[in-house]
Protein backbone atom coordinates (compact mmCIF):
# COMPACT_ATOMS: atom_id res chain seq x y z
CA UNK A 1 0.00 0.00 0.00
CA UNK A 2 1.56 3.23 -0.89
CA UNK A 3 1.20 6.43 1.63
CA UNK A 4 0.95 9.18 -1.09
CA UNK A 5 -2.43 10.58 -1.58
CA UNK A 6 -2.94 9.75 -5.69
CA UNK A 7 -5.19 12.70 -6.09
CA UNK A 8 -2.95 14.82 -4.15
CA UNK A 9 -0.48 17.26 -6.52
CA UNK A 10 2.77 15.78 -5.96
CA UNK A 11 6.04 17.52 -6.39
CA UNK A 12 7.74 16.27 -9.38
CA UNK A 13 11.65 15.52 -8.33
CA UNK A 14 14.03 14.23 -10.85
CA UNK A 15 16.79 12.12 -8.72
CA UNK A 16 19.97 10.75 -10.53
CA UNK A 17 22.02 8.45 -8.44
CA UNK A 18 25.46 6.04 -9.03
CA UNK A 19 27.59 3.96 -6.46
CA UNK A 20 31.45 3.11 -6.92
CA UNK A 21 33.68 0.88 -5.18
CA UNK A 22 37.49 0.46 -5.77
CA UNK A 23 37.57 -3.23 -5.66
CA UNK A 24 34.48 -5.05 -4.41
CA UNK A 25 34.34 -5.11 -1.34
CA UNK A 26 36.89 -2.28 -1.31
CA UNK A 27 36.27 1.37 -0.48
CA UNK A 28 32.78 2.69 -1.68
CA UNK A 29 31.26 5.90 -2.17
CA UNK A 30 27.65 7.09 -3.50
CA UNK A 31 26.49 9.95 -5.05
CA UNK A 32 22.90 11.93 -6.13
CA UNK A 33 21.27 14.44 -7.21
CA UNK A 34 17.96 15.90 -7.05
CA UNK A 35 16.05 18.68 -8.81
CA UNK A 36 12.92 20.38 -8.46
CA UNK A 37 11.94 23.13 -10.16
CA UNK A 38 14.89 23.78 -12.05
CA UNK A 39 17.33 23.38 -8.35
CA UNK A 40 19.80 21.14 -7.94
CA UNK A 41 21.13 19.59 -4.79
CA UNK A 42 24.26 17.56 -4.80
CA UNK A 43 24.72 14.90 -2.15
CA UNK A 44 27.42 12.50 -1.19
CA UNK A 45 29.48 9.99 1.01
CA UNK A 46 31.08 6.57 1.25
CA UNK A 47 32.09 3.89 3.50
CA UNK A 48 35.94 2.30 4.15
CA UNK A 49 34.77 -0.96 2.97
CA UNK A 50 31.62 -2.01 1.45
CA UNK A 51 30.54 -3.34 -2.11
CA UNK A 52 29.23 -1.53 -5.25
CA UNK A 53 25.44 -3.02 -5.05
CA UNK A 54 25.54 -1.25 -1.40
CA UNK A 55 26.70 1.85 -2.32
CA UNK A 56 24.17 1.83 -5.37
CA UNK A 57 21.23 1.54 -3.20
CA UNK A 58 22.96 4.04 -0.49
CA UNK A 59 22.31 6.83 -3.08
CA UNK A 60 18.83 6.22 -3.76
CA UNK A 61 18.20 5.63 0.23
CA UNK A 62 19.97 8.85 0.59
CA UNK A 63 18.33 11.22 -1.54
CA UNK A 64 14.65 9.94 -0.95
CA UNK A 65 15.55 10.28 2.68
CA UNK A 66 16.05 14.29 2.00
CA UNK A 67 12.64 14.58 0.60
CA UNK A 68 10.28 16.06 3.36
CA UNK A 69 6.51 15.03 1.24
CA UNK A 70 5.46 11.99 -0.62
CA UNK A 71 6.15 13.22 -3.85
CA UNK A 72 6.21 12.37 -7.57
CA UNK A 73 9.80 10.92 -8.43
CA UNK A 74 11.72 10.07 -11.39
CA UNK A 75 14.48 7.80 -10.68
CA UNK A 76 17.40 7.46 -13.00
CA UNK A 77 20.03 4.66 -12.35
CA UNK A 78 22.31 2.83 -14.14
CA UNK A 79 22.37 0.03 -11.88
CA UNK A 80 20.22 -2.92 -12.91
CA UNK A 81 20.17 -4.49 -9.49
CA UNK A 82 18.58 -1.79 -8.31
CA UNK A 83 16.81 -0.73 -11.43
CA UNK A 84 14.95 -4.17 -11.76
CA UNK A 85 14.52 -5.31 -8.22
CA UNK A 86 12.29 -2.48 -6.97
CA UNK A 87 10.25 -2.51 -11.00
CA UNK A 88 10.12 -6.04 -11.46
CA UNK A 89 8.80 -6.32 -7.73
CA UNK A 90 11.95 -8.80 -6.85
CA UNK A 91 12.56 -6.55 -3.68
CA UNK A 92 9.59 -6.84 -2.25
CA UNK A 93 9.31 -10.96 -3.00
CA UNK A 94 12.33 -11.30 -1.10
CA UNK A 95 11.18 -9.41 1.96
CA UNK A 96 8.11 -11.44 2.06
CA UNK A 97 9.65 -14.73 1.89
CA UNK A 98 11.76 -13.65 5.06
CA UNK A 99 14.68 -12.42 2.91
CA UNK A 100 15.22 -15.10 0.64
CA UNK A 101 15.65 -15.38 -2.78
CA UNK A 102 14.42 -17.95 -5.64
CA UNK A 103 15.97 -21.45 -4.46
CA UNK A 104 15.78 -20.63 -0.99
CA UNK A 105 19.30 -18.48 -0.89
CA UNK A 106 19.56 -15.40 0.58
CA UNK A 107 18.83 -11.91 -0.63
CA UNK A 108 21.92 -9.48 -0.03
CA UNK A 109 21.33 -6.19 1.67
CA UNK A 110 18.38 -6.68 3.53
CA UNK A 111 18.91 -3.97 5.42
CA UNK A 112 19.76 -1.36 3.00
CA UNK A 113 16.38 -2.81 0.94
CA UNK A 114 14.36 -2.55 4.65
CA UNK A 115 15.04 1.43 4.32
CA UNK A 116 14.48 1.79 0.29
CA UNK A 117 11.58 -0.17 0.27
CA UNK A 118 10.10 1.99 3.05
CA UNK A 119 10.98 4.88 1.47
CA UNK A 120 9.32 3.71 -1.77
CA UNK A 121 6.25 3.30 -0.02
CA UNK A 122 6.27 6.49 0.64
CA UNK A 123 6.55 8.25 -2.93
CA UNK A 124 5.59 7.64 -6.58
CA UNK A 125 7.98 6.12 -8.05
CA UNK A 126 9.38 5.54 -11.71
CA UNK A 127 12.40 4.07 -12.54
CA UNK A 128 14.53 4.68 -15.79
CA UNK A 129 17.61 2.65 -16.41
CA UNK A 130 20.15 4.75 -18.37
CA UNK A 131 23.69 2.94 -19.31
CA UNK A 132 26.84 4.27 -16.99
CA UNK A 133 29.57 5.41 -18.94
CA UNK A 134 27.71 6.42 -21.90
CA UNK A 135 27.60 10.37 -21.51
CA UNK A 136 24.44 10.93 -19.55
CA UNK A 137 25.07 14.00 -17.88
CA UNK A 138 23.20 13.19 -14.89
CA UNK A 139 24.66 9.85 -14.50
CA UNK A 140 27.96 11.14 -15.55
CA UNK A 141 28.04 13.63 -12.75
CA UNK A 142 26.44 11.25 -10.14
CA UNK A 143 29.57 9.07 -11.22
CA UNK A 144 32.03 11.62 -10.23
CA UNK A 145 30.78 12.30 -6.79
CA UNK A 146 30.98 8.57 -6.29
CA UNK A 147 34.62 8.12 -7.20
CA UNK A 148 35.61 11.21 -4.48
CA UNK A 149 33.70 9.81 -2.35
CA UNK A 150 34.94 6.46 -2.55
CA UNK A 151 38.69 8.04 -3.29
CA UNK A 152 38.29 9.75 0.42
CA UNK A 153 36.51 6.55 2.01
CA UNK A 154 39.64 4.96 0.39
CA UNK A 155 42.34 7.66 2.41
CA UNK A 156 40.58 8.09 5.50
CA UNK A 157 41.33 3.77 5.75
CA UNK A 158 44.83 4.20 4.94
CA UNK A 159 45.02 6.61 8.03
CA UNK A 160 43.57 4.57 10.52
């Protein structure tokens, strides 16, 4: 059951989002962006060791976390595992069979998916794969905040 009031007039919020990792596991960092009504807000961070498919769904849990309404949101991502497990409903199956996946093994990241999936309820939601690497802009950028971040996740181990 969603929360968001369907005849309510939702904000419309464009969020791009990528995750990095140098080596997986291996330092990690996320990055995101939002826009509304032609603003932009730039958000970051990363962890000292942590995997890719983490630090892809960090940056969506991040940025829907800054939203303050249910609102309309477009999601791009050019992660597939994240991409296709929240369309194709795969997210959701694995939380109701007690975090397990087809064949009985478990799902990764059932934590980080506890928060997303919460947050989805929360929000309309469509998702748009785009292809990393391949010059969009938004991804492009998102990409670059995720390599500093994961860069500085990456020194702040080396001086512990």
């Amino acid at each position: 059951m969603r929360l968001f009031d369907r005849t309510k007039n939702l904000k419309k919020i464009e969020i791009f989002t990528d995750g990095a990792c140098q080596g997986n596991p291996g330092p990690g960092g996320w990055g995101a962006i939002l826009r509304y009504n032609g603003h932009e807000k730039e958000i970051s961070g990363g962890e000292c060791c942590t995997t890719n498919n983490r630090m892809e769904l960090c940056a969506v849990i991040e940025a829907l976390s800054l939203l303050k309404e249910p609102c309309d949101v477009t999601l791009f991502s050019d992660s597939k595992y994240v991409c296709d497990a929240i369309s194709k409903g795969w997210a959701k199956k694995w939380q109701s069979n007690g975090w397990k996946r087809n064949g009985n093994s478990p799902a990764l990241n059932p934590d980080l998916w506890e928060k997303l999936l919460s947050l989805i309820n929360i929000h309309k939601i469509s998702i748009i794969w785009v292809k990393g690497h391949a010059g969009h802009p938004g991804n492009e950028r998102c990409d670059k905040l995720a390599v500093a971040a994961a860069t500085h996740a990456k020194l702040q181990k080396q001086n512990i």
